[in-house]
Protein backbone atom coordinates (compact mmCIF):
# COMPACT_ATOMS: atom_id res chain seq x y z
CA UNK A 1 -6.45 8.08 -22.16
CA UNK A 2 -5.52 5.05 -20.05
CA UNK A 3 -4.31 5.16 -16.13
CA UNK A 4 -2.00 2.20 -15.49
CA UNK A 5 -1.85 1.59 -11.51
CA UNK A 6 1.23 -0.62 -11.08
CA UNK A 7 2.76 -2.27 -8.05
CA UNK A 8 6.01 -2.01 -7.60
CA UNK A 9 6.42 -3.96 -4.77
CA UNK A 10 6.21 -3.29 -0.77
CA UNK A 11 10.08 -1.62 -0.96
CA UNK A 12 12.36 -3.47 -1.61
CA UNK A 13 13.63 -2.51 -5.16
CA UNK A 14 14.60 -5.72 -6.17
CA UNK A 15 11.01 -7.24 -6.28
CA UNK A 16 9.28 -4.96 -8.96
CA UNK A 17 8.63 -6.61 -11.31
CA UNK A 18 9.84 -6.47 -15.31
CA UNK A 19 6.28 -5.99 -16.99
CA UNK A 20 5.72 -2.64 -13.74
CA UNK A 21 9.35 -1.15 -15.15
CA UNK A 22 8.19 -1.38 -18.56
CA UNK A 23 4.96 0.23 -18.32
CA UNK A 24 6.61 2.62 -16.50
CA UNK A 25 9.10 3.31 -19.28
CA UNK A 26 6.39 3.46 -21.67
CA UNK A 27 3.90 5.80 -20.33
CA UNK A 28 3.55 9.75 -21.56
CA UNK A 29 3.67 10.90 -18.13
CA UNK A 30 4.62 9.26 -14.44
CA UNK A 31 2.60 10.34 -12.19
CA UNK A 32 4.41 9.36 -8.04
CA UNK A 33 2.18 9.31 -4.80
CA UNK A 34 3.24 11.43 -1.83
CA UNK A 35 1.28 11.35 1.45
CA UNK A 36 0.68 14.75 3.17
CA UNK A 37 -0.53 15.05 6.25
CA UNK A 38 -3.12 18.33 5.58
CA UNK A 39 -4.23 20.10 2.96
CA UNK A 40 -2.21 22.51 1.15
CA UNK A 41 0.90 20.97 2.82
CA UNK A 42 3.15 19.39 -0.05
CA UNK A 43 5.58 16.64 0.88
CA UNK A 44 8.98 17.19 -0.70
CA UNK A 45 9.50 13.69 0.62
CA UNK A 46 10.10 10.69 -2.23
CA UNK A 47 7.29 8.00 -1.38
CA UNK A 48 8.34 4.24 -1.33
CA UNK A 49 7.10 3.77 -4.86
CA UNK A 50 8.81 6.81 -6.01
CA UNK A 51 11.94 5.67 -4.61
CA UNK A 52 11.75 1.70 -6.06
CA UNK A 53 11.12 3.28 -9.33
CA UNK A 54 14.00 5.66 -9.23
CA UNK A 55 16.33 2.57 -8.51
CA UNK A 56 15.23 1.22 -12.25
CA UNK A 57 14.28 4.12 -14.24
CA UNK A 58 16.89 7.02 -14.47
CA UNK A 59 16.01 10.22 -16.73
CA UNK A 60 12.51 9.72 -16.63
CA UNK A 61 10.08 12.89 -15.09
CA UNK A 62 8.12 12.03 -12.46
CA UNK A 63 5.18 14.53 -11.02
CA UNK A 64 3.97 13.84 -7.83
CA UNK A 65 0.49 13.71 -6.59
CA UNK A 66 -0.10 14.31 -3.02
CA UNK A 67 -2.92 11.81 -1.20
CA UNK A 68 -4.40 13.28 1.87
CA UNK A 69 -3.87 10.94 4.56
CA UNK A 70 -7.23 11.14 5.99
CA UNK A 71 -10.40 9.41 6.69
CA UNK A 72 -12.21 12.13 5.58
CA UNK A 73 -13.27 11.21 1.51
CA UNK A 74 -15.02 14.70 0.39
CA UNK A 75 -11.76 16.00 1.47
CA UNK A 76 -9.18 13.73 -0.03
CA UNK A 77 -11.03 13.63 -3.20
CA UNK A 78 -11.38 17.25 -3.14
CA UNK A 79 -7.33 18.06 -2.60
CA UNK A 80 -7.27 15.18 -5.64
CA UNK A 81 -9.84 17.09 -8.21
CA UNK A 82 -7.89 20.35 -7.22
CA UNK A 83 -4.60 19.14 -8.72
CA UNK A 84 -5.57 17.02 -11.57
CA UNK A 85 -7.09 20.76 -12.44
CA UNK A 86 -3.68 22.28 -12.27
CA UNK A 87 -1.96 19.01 -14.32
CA UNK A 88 -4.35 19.69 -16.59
CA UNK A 89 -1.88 20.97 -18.98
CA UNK A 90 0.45 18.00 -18.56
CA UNK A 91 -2.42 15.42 -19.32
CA UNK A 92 -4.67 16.45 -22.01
CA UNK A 93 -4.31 14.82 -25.20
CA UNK A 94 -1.64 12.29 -23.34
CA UNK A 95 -2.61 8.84 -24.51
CA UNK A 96 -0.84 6.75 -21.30
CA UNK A 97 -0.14 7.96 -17.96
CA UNK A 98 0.92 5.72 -14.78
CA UNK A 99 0.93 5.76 -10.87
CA UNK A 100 3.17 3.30 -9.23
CA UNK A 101 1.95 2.25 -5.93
CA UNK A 102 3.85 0.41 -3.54
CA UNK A 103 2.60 -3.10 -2.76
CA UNK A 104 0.18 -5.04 -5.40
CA UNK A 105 -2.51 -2.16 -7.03
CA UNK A 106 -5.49 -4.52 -6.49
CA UNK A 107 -5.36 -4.42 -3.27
CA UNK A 108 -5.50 -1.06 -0.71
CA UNK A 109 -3.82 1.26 -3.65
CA UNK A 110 -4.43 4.53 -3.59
CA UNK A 111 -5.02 4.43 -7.63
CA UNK A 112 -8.23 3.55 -6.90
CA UNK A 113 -9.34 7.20 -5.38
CA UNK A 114 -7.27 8.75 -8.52
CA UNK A 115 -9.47 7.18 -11.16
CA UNK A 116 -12.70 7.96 -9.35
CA UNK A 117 -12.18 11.36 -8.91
CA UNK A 118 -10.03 11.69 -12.72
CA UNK A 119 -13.08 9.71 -14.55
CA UNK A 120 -15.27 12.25 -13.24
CA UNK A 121 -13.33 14.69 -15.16
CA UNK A 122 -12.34 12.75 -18.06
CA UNK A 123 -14.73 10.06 -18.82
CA UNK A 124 -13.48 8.67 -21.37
CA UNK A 125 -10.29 7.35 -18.99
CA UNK A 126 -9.51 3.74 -18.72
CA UNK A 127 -7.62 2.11 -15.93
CA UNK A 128 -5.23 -0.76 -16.10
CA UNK A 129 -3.78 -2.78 -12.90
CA UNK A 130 -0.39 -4.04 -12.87
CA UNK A 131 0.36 -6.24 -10.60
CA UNK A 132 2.77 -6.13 -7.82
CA UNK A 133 4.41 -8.42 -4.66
CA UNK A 134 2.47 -7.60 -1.90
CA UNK A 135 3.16 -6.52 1.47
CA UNK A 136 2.35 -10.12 3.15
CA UNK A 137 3.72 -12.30 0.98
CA UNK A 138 7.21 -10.37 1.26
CA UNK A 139 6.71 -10.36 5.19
CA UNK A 140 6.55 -14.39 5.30
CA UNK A 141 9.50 -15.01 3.11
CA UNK A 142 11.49 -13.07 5.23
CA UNK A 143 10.50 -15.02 8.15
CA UNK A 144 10.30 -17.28 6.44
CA UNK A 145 6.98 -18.97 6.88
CA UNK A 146 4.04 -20.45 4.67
CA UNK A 147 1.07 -18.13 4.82
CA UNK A 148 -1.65 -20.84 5.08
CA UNK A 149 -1.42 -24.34 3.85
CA UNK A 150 -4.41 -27.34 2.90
CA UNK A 151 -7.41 -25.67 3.89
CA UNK A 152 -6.57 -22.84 6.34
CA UNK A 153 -8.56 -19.63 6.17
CA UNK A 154 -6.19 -16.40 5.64
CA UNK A 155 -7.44 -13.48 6.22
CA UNK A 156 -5.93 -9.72 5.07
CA UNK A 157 -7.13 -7.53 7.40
CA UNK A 158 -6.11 -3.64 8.20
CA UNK A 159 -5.72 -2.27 11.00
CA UNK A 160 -7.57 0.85 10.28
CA UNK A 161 -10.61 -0.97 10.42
CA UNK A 162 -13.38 -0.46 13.22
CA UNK A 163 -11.88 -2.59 16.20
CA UNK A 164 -15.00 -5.05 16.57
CA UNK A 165 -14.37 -5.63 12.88
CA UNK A 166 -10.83 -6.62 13.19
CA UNK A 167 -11.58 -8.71 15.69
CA UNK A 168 -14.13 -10.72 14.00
CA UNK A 169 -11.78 -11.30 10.98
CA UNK A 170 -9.11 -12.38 13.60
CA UNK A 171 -11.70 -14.77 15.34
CA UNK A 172 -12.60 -16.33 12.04
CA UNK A 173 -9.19 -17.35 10.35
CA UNK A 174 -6.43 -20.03 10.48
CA UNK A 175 -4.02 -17.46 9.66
CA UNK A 176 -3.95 -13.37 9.56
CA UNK A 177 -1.75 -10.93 7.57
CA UNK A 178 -3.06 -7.41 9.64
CA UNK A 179 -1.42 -4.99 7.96
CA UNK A 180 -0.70 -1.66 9.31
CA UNK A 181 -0.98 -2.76 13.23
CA UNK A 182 0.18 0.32 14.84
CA UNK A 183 -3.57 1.96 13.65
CA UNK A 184 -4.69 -0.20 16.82
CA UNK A 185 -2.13 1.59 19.25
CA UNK A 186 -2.13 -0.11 22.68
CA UNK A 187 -5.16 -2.18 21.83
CA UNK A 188 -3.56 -3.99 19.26
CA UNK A 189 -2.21 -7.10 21.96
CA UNK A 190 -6.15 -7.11 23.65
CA UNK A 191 -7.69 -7.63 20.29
CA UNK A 192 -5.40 -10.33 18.95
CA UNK A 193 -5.30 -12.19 22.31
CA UNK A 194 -9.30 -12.07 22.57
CA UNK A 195 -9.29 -13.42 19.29
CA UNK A 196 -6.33 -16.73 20.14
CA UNK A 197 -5.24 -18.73 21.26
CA UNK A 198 -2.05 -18.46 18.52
CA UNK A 199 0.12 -20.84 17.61
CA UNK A 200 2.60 -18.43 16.53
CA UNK A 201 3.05 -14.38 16.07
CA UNK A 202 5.37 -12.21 13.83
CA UNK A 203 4.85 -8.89 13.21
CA UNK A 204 7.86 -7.60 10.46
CA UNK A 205 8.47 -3.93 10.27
CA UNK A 206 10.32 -2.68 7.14
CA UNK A 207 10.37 -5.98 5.74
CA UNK A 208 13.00 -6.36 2.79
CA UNK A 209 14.47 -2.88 3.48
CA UNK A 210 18.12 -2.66 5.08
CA UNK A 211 16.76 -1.66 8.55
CA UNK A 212 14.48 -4.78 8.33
CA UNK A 213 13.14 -6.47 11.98
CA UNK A 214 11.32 -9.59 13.43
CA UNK A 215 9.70 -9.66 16.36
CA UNK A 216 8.16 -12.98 17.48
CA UNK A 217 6.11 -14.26 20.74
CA UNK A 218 4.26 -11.66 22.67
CA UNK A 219 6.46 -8.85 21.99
CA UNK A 220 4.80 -8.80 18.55
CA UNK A 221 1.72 -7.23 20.18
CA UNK A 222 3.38 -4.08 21.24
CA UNK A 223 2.47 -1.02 19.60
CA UNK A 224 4.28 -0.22 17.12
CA UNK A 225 5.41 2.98 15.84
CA UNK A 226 6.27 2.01 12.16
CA UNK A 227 3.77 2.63 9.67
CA UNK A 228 5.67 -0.33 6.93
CA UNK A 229 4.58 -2.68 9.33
CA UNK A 230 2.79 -5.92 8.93
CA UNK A 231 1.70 -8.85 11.97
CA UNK A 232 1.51 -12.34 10.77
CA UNK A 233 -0.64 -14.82 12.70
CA UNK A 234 -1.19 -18.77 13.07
CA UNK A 235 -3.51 -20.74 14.81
């Protein structure tokens, strides 16, 4: 059995791309993320990726798979393990399945905590990565601005990292895509300004969706409440 992860793209429906619609086409069984915020609370909620794909692929079942959203591992991989078990049915003697995952699935995809825990119940799996546009490329095209140029250092750092982390990533680059800012809260302006001076600041929330913003300057730094949120930085 094989496990395609393929990114479909940080939300806007337009960038997925033609090789992540037809492995999605072409699998036994679709398999769609959906966060929930404890265990044994289903979201009824489309994710993102759930809701790119439906734009392309009509007709086609999709199950979803609910990822605690926690930092807590022996618990996520625990509420994974316990409904793989009840799929069971639905994936024995299947030859391809997929999970679409918003973004590009090499990098922060939640496939990655599916195949650990499903290869511990089915060695024999195999994973595949499709890859997708990711969130900080889309995020400086709609500014639109060149990432990093010559020899800059970029840096891709999250914001869910320890603080004094963050910060030394920040202190060490030409240029910084820190995705998912609002993890800092109100100490997201004291890190980036202890790590500047800056030549520039964006931070783009809901980039390429139809409520799409910019902010630029200093107001970038305020906390932010939306999670599809990425901050874009130049020395």
């Amino acid at each position: 059995m094989r496990l395609t992860v393929v990114g479909v793209g940080p939300g806007d429906p337009d960038l997925i791309t033609l090789r992540a619609v037809r492995a999605i086409e072409e699998a036994d069984l679709v398999l769609v993320p959906r966060a929930r915020a404890r265990a044994r609370v289903n979201s009824q909620e489309p994710g993102v990726a759930e809701r790119v794909v439906g734009e392309h692929i009509k007709g086609k079942e999709m199950v979803p798979i609910h990822f605690l959203m926690t930092l807590d591992t022996e618990a996520r991989d625990s509420a994974l393990r316990e409904q793989l078990e009840a799929l069971r049915p639905r994936w024995e003697g299947v030859r391809s399945v997929v999970l679409p995952v918003i973004g590009d699935s090499a990098l922060y995809a939640t496939g990655a905590y599916l195949f650990d825990v499903w290869s511990a119940l089915e060695p024999s799996l195999e994973m595949v990565l499709v890859p997708g546009v990711s969130a900080h490329s889309l995020a400086a095209s709609c500014a639109p601005r060149f990432l990093a140029l010559g020899r800059d250092v970029l840096s891709i750092v999250p914001g869910t990292a320890p603080t004094d982390r963050v910060a030394a990533a920040l202190a060490a680059s030409d240029s910084v895509a820190l995705y998912k800012p609002s993890a800092l809260g109100s100490g997201l302006r004291e890190v980036v300004e202890r790590a500047g001076p800056w030549r520039e600041m964006l931070r783009v929330d809901r980039a390429g969706l139809a409520d799409q913003s910019i902010v630029s300057g200093s107001e970038a730094l305020d906390a932010p409440d939306e999670y599809l949120s990425t901050l874009l930085l130049w020395r």
